[in-house]
N, C-alpha and C. Protein backbone atom coordinates (compact mmCIF):
# COMPACT_ATOMS: atom_id res chain seq x y z
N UNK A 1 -0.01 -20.58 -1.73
CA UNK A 1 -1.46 -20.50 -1.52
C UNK A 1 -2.13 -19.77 -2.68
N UNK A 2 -1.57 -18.62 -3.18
CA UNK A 2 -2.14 -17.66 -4.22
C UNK A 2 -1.87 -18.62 -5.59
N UNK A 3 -0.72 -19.24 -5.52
CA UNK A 3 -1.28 -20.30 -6.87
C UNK A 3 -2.17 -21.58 -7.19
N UNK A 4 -1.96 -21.75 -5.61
CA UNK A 4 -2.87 -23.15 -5.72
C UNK A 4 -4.35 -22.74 -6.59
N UNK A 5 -5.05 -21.27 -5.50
CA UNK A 5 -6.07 -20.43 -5.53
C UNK A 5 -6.59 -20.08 -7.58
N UNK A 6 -5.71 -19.63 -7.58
CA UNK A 6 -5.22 -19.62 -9.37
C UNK A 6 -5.57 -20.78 -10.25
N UNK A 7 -4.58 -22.15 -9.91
CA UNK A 7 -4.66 -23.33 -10.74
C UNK A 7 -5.69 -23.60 -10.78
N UNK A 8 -6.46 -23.51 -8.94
CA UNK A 8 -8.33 -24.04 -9.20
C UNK A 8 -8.83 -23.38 -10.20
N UNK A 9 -8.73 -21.92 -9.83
CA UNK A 9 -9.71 -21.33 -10.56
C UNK A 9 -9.37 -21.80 -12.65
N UNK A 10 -8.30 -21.82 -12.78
CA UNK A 10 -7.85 -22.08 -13.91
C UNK A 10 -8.36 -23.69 -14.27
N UNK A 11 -8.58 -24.24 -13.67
CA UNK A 11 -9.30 -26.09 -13.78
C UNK A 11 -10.72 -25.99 -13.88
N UNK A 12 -11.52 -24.76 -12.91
CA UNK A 12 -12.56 -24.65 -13.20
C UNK A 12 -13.21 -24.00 -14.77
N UNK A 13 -12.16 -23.22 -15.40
CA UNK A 13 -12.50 -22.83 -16.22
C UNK A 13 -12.33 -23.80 -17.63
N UNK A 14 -11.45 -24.60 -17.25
CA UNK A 14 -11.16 -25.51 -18.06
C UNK A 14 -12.23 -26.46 -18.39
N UNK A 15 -12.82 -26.83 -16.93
CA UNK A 15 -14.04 -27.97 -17.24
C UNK A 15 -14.98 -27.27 -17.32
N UNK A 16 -15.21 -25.66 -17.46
CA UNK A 16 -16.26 -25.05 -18.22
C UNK A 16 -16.42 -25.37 -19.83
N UNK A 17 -14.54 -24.97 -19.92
CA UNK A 17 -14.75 -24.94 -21.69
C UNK A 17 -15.05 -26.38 -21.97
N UNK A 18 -14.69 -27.28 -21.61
CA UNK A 18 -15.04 -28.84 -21.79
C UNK A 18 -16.54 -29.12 -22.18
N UNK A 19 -17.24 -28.52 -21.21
CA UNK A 19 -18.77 -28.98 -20.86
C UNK A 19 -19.49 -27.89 -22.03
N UNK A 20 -19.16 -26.68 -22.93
CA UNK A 20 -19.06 -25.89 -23.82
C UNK A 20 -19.91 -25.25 -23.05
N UNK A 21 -19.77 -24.54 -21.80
CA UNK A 21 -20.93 -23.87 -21.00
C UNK A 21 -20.32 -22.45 -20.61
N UNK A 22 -19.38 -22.09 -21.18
CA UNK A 22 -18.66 -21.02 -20.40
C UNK A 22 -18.89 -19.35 -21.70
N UNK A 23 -19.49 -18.74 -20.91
CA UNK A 23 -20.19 -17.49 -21.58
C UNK A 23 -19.29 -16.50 -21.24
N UNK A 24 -19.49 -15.38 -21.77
CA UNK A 24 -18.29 -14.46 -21.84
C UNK A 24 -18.66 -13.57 -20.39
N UNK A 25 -19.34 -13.11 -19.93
CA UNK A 25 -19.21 -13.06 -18.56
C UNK A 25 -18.78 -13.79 -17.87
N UNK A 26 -18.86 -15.06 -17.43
CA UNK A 26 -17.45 -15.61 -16.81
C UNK A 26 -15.81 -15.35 -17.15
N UNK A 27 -16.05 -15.17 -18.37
CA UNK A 27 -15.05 -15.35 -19.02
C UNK A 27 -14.25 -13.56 -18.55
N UNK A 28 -15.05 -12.69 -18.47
CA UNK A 28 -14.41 -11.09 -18.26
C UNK A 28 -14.21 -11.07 -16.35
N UNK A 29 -15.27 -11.87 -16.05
CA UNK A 29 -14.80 -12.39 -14.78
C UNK A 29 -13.52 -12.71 -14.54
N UNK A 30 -13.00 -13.72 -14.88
CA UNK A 30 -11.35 -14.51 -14.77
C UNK A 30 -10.87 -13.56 -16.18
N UNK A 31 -10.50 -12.59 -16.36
CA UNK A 31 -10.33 -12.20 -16.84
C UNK A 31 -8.91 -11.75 -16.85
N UNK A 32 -8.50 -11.81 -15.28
CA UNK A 32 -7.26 -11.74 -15.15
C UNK A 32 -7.15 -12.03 -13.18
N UNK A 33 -5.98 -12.97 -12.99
CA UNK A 33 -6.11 -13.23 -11.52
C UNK A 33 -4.86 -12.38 -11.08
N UNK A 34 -5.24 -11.87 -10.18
CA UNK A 34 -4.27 -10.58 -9.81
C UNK A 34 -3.82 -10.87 -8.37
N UNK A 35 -2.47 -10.77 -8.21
CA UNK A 35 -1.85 -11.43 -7.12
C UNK A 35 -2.30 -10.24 -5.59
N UNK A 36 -2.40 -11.35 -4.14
CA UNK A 36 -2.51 -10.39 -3.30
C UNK A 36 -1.44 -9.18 -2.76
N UNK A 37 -1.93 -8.69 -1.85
CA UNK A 37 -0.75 -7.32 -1.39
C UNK A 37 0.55 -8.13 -1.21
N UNK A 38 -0.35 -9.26 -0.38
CA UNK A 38 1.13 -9.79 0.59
C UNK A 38 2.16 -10.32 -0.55
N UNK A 39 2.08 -10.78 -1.50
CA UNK A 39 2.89 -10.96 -2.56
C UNK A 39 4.07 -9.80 -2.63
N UNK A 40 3.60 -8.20 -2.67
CA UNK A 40 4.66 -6.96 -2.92
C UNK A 40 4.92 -6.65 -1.65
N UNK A 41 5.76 -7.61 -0.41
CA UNK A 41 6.09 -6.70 1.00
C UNK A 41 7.28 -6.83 0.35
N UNK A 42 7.98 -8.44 0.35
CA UNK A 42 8.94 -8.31 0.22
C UNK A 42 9.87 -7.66 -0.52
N UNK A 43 11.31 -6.91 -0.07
CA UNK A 43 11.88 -6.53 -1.39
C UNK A 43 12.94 -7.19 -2.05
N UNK A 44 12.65 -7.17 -2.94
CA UNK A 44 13.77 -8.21 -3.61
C UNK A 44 14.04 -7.33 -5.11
N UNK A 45 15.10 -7.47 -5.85
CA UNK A 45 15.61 -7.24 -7.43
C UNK A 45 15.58 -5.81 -6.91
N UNK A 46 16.58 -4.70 -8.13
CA UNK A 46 15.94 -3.56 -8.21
C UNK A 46 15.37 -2.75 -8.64
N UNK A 47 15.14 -1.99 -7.94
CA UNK A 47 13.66 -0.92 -8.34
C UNK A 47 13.36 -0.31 -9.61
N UNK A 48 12.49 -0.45 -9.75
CA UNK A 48 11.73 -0.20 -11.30
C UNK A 48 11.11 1.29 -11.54
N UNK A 49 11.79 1.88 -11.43
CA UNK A 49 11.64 3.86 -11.43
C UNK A 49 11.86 4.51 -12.40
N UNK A 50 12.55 3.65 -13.97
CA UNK A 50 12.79 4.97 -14.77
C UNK A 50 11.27 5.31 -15.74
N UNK A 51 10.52 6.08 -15.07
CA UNK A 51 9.36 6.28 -15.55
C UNK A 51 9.45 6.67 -17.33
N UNK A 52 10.26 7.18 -17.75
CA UNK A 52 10.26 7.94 -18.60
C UNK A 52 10.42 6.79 -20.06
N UNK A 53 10.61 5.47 -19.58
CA UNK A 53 10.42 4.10 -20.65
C UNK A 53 9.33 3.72 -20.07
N UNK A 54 8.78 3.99 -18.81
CA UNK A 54 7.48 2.81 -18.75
C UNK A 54 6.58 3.72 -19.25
N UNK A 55 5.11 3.23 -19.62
CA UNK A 55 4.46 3.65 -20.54
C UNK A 55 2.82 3.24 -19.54
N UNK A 56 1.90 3.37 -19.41
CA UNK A 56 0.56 2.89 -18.73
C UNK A 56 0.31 2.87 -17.36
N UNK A 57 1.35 3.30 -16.63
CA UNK A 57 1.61 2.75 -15.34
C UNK A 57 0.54 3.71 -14.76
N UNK A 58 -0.12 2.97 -13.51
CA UNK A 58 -1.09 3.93 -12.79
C UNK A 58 -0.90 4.59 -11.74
N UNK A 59 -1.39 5.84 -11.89
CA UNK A 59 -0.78 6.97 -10.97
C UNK A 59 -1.10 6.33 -9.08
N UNK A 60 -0.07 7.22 -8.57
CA UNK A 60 -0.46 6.42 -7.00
C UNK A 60 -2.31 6.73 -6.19
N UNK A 61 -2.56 6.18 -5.35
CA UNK A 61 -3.53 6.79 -4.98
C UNK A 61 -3.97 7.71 -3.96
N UNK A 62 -2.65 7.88 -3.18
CA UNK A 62 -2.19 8.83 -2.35
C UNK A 62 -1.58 10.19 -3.18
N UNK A 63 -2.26 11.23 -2.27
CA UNK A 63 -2.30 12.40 -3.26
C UNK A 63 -1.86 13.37 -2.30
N UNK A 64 -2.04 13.85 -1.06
CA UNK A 64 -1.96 14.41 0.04
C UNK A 64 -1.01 13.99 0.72
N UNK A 65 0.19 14.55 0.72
CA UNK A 65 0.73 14.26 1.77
C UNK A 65 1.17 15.31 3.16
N UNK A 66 0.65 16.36 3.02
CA UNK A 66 0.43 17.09 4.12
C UNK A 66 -0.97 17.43 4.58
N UNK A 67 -1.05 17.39 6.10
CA UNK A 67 -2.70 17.71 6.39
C UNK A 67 -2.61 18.65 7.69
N UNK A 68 -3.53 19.18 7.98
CA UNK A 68 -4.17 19.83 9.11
C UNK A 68 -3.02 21.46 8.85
N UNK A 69 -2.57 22.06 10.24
CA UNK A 69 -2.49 23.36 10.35
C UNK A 69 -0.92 23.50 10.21
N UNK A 70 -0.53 23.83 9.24
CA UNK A 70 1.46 23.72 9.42
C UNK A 70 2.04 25.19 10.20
N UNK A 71 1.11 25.96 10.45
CA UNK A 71 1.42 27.13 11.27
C UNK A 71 1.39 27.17 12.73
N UNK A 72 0.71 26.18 13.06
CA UNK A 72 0.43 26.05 14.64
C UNK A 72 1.61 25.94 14.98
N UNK A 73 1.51 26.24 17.00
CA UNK A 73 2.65 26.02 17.81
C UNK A 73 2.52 24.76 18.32
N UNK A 74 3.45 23.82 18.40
CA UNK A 74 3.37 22.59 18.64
C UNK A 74 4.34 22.41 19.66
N UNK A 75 4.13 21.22 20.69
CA UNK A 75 5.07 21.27 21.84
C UNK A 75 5.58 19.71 21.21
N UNK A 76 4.88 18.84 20.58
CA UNK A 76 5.70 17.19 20.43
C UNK A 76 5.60 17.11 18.79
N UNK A 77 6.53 16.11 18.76
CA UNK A 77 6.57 15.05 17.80
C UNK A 77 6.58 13.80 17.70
N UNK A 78 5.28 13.16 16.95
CA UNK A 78 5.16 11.59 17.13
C UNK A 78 5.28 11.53 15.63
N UNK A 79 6.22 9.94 15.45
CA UNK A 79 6.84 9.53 14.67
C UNK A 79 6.74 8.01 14.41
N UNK A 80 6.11 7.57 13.33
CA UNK A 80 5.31 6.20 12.93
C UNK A 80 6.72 5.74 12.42
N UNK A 81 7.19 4.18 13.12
CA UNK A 81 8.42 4.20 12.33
C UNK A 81 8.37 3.09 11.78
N UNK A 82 8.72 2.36 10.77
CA UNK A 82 8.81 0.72 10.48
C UNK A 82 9.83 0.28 11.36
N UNK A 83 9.66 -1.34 11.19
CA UNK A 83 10.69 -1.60 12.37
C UNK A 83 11.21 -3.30 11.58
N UNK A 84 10.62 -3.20 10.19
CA UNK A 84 10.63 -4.21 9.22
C UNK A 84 11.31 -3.17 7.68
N UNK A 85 12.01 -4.38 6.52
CA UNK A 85 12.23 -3.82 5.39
C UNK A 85 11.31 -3.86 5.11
N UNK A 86 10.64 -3.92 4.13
CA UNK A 86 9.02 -4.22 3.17
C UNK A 86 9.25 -2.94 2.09
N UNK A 87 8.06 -3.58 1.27
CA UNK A 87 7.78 -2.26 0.52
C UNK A 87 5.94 -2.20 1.23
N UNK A 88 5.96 -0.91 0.53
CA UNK A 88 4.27 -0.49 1.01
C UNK A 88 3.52 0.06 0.03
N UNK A 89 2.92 -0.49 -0.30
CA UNK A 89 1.90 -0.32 -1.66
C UNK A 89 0.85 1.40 -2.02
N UNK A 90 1.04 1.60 -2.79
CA UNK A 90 0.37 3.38 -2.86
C UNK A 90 -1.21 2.90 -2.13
N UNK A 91 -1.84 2.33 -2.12
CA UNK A 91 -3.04 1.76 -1.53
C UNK A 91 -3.14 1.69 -0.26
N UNK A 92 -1.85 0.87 0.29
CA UNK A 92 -1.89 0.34 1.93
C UNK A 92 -1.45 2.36 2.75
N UNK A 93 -0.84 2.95 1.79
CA UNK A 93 -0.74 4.43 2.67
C UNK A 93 -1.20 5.54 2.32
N UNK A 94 -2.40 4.86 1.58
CA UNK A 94 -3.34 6.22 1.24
C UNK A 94 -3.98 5.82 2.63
N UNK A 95 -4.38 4.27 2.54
CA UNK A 95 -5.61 4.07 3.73
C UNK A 95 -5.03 4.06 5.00
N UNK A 96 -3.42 4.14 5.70
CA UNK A 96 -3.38 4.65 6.67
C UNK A 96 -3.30 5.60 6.98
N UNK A 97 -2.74 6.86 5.85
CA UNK A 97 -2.95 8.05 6.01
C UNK A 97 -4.46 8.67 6.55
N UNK A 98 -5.73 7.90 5.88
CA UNK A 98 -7.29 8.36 5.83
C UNK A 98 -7.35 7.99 7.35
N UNK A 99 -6.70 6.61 7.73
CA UNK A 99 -7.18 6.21 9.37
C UNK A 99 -6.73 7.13 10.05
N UNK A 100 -5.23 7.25 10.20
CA UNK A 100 -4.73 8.71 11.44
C UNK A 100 -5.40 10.08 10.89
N UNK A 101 -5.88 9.97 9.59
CA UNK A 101 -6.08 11.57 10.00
C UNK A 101 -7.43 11.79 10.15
N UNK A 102 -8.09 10.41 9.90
CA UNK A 102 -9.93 10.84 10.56
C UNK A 102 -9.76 10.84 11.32
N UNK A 103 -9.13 9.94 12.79
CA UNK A 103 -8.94 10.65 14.10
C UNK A 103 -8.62 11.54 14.38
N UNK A 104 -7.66 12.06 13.91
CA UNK A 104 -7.06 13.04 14.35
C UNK A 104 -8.11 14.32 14.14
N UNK A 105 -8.74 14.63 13.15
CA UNK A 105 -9.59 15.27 12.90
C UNK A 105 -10.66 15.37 13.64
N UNK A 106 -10.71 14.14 13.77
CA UNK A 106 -12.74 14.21 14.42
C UNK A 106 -12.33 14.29 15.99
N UNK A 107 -11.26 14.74 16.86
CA UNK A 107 -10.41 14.47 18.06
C UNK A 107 -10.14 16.01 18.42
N UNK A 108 -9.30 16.36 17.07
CA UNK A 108 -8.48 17.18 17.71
C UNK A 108 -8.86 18.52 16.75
N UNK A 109 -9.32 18.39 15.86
CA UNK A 109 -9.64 19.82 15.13
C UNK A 109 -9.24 19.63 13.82
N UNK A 110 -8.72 21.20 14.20
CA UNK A 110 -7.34 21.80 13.36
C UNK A 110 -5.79 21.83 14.20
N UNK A 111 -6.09 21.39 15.26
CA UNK A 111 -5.14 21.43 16.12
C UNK A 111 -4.09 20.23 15.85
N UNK A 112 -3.61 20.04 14.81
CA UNK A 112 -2.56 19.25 14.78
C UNK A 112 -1.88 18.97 13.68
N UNK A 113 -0.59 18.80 12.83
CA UNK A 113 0.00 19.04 11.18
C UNK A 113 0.61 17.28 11.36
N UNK A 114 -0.27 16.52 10.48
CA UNK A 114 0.02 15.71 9.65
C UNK A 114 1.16 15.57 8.33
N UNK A 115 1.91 15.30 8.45
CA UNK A 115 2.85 14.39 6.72
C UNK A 115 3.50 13.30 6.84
N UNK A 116 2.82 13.00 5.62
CA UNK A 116 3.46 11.35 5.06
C UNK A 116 4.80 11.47 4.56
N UNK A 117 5.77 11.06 4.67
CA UNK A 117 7.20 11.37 4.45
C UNK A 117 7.60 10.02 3.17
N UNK A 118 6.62 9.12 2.88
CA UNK A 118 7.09 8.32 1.91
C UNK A 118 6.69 8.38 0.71
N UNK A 119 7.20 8.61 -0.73
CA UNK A 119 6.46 8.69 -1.82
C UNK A 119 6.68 7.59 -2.78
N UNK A 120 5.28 7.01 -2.61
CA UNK A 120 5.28 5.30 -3.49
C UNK A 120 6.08 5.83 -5.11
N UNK A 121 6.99 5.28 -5.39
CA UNK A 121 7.36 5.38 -6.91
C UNK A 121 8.55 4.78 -7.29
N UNK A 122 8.33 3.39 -6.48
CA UNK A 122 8.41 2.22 -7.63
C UNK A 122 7.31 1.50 -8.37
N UNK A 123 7.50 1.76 -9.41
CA UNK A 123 6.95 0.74 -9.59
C UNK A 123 6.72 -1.01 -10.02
N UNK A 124 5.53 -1.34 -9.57
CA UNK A 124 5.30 -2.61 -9.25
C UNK A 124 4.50 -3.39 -10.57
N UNK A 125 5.58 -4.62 -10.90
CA UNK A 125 4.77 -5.58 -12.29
C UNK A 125 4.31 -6.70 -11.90
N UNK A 126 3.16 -7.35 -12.65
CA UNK A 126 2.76 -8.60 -12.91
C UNK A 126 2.39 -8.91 -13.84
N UNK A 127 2.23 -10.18 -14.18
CA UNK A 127 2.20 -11.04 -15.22
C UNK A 127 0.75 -12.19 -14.89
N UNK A 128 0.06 -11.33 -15.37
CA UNK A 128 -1.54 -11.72 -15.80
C UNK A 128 -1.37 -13.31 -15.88
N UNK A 129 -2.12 -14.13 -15.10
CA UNK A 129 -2.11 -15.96 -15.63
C UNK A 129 -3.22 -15.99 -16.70
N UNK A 130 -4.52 -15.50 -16.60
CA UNK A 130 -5.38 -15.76 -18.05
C UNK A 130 -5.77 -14.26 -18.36
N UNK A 131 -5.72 -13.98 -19.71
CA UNK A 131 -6.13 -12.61 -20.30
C UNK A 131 -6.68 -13.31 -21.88
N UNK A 132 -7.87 -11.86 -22.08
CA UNK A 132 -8.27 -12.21 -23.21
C UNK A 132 -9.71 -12.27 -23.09
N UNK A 133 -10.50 -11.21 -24.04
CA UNK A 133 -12.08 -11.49 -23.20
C UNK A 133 -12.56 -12.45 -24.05
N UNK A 134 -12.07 -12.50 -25.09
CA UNK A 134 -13.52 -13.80 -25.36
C UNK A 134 -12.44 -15.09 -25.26
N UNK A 135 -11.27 -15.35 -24.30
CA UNK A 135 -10.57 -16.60 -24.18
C UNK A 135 -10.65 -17.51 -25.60
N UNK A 136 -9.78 -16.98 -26.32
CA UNK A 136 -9.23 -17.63 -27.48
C UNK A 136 -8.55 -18.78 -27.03
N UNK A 137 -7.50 -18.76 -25.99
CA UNK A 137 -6.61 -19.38 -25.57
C UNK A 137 -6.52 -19.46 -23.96
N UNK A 138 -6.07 -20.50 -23.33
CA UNK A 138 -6.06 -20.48 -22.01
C UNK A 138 -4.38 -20.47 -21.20
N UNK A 139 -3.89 -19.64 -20.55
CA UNK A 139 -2.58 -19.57 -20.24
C UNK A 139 -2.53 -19.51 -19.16
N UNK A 140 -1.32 -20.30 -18.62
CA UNK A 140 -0.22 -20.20 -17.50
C UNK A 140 0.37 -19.26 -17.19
N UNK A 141 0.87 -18.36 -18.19
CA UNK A 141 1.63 -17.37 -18.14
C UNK A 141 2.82 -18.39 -18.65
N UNK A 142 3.86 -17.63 -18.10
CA UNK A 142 5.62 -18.24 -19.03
C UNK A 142 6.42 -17.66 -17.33
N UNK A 143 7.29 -18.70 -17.40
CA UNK A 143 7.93 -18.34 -15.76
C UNK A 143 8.99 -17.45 -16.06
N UNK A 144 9.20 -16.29 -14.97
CA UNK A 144 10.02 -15.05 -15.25
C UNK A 144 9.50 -14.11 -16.18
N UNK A 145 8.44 -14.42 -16.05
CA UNK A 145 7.54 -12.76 -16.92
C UNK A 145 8.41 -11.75 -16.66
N UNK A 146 8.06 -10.57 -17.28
CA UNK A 146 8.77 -9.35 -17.18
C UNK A 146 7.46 -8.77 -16.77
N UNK A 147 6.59 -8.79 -17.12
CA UNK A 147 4.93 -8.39 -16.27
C UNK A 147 4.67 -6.93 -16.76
N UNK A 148 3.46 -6.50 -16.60
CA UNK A 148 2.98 -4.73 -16.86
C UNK A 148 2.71 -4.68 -15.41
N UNK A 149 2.87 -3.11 -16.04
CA UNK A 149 2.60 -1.85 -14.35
C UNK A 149 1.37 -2.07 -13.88
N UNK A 150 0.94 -2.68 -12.36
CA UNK A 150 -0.30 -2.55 -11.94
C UNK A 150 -0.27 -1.18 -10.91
N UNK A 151 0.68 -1.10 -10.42
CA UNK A 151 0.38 -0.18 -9.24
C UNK A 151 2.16 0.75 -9.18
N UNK A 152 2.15 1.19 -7.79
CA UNK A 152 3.06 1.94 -7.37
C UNK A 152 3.74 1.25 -5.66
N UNK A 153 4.65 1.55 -5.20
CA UNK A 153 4.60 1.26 -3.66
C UNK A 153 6.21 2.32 -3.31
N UNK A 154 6.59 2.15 -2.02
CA UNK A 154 7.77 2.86 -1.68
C UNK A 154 8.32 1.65 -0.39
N UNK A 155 9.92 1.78 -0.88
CA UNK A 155 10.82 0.67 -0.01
C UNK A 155 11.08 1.32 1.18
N UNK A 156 10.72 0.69 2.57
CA UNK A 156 11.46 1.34 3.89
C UNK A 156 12.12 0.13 4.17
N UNK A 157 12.88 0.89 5.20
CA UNK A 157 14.17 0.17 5.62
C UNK A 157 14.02 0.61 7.24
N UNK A 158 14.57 -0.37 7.85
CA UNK A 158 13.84 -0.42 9.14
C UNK A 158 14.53 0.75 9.84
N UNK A 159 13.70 1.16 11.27
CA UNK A 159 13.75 2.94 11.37
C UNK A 159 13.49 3.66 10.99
N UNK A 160 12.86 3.29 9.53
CA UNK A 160 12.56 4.61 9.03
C UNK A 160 11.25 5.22 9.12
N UNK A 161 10.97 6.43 9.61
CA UNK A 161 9.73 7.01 9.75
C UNK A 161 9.03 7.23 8.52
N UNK A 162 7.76 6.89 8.73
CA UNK A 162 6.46 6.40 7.55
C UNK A 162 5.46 7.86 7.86
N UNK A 163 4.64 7.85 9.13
CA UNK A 163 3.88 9.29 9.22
C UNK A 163 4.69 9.77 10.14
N UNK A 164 4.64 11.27 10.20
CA UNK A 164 5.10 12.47 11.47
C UNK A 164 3.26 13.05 12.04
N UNK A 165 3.81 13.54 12.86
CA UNK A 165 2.32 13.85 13.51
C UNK A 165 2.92 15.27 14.65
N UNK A 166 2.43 16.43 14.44
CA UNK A 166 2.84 17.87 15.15
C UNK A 166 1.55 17.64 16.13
N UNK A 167 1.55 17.47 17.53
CA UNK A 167 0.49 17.78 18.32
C UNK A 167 1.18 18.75 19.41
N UNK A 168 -0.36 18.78 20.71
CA UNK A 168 0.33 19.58 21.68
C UNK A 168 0.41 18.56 23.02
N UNK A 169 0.57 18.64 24.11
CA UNK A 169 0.34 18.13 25.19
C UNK A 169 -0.97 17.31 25.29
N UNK A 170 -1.69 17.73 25.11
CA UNK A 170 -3.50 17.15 24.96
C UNK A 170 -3.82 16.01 24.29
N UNK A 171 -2.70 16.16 23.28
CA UNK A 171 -3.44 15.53 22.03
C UNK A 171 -2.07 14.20 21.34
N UNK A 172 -1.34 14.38 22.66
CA UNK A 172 -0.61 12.78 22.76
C UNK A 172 -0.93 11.81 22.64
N UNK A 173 -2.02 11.29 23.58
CA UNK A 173 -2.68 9.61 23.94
C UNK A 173 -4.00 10.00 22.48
N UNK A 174 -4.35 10.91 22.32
CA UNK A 174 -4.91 10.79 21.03
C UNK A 174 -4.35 10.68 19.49
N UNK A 175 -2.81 11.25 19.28
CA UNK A 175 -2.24 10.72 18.26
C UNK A 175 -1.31 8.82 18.36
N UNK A 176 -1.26 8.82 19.82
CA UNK A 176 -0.77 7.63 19.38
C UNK A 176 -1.88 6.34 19.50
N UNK A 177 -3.06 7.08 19.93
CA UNK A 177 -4.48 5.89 19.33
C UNK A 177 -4.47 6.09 17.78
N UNK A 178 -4.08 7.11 17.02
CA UNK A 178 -4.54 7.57 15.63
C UNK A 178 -2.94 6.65 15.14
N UNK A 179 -2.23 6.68 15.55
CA UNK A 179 -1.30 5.78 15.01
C UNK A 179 -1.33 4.45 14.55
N UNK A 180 -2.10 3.77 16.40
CA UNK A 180 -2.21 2.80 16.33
C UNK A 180 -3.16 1.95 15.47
N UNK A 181 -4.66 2.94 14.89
CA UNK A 181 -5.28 2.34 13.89
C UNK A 181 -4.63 2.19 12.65
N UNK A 182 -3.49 3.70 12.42
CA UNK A 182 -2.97 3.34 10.89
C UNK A 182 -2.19 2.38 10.60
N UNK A 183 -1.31 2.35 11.97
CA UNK A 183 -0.25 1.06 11.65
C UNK A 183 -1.25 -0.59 10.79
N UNK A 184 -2.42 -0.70 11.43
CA UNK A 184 -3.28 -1.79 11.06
C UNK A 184 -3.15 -2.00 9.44
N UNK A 185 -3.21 -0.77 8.68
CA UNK A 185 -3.08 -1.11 7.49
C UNK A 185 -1.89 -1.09 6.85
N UNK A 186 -0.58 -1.07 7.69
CA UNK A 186 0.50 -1.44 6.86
C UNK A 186 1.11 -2.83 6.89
N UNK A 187 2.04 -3.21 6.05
CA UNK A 187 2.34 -4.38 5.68
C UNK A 187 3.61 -4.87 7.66
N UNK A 188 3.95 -4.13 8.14
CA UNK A 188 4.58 -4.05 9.18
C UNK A 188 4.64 -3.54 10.27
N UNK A 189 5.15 -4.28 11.47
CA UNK A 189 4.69 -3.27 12.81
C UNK A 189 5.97 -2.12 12.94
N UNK A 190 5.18 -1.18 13.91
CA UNK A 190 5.41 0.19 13.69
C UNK A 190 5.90 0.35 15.26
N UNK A 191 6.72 1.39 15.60
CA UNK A 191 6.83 2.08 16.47
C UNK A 191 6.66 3.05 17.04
N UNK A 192 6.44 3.97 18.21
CA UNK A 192 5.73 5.10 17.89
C UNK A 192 7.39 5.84 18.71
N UNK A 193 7.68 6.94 17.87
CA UNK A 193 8.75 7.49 19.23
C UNK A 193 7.99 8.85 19.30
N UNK A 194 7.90 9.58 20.13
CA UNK A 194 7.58 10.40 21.04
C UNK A 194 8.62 11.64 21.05
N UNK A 195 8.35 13.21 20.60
CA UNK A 195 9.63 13.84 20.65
C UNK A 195 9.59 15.23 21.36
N UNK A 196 10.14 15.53 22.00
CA UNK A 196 9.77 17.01 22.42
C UNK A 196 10.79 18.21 21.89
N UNK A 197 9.86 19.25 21.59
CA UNK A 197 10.79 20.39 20.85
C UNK A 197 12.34 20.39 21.76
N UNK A 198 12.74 20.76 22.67
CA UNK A 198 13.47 20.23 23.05
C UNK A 198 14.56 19.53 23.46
N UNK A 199 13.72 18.45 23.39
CA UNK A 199 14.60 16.54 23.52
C UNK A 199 13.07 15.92 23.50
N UNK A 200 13.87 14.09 23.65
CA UNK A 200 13.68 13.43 23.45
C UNK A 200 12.59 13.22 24.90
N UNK A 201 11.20 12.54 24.94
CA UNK A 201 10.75 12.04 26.04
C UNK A 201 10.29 10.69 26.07
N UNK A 202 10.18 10.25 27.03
CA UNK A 202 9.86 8.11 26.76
C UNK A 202 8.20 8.66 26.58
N UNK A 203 7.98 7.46 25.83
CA UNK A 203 7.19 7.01 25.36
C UNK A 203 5.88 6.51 26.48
């Protein structure tokens, strides 16, 4: 679908240059077609981490990974888990991090310790189909690019917990509503387990 999406756009530009109508604002427009999320769930080849040869790569956009009160007394633990491999893009868990913890915030206070337990740093390449602002030339790209750094993401493996969440008794059916919006922005469904200092309690 994302190439079909591409080739058009790449035909349209073509019977621009044809018709000699195509101005360089269009042209910084298609400037480069950049593949969707759903393209980086899967994982496949391996991981691209030795930072210290890559060169441009852009920092993640998740910055925080602890929030609210880490001193409080807490009676549970809720635990966001994947229940899929995937990778998850520094983007897709900044913005579920922002969803659980505006609830949680605007809900519960200070009354509750947030952390993200995954840190995006692989990183993730592509291979630009048209580049070039004043389009000297019009390209396909070349199949098996080796591609530049657009972003960052981190590989889970199923079970593995994505957010932790410290609440008290109160503030249960309100962290696992705050769950349930963040899960929305990840690439996979989630589980919630439920934990008590303790043991373990159902869900």
């Amino acid at each position: 679908m994302v190439q079909k999406q591409a080739f058009k756009r790449i035909e349209a530009v073509k019977n621009l240059w044809n018709k000699q109508d195509l101005n360089i604002s269009v042209l910084s427009m298609l400037r480069g077609i950049s593949m969707k999320a759903r393209n980086y769930r899967e994982v496949k080849g391996a991981p691209y981490t030795r930072k210290k040869y890559i060169h441009g790569f852009p920092q993640p956009k998740i910055s925080k990974f602890t929030i609210g009160n880490p001193s409080g007394d807490y009676n549970y633990r809720l635990s966001l888990i994947a229940e899929k491999r995937v990778q998850i893009r520094h983007n897709a868990l900044e913005a579920s991090r922002i969803a659980v913890n505006r609830y949680l915030q605007e809900k519960l206070g200070e009354n509750y310790f947030l952390r993200v337990l995954l840190l995006p740093h692989i990183i993730l390449r592509e291979n630009k189909m048209i580049f070039g602002a004043h389009a000297d030339r019009l390209s396909d790209g070349m199949r098996g690019a080796f591609g530049k750094p657009v972003g960052t993401a981190a590989r889970v493996e199923p079970d593995q917990p994505i957010i932790v969440v410290h609440v008290n008794e109160d503030g249960l059916e309100i962290a696992k509503e705050a769950f349930r919006r963040g899960e929305a922005k990840l690439p996979t469904t989630c589980k919630v387990v439920i934990e008590k200092l303790a043991g373990q309690v159902q869900r």
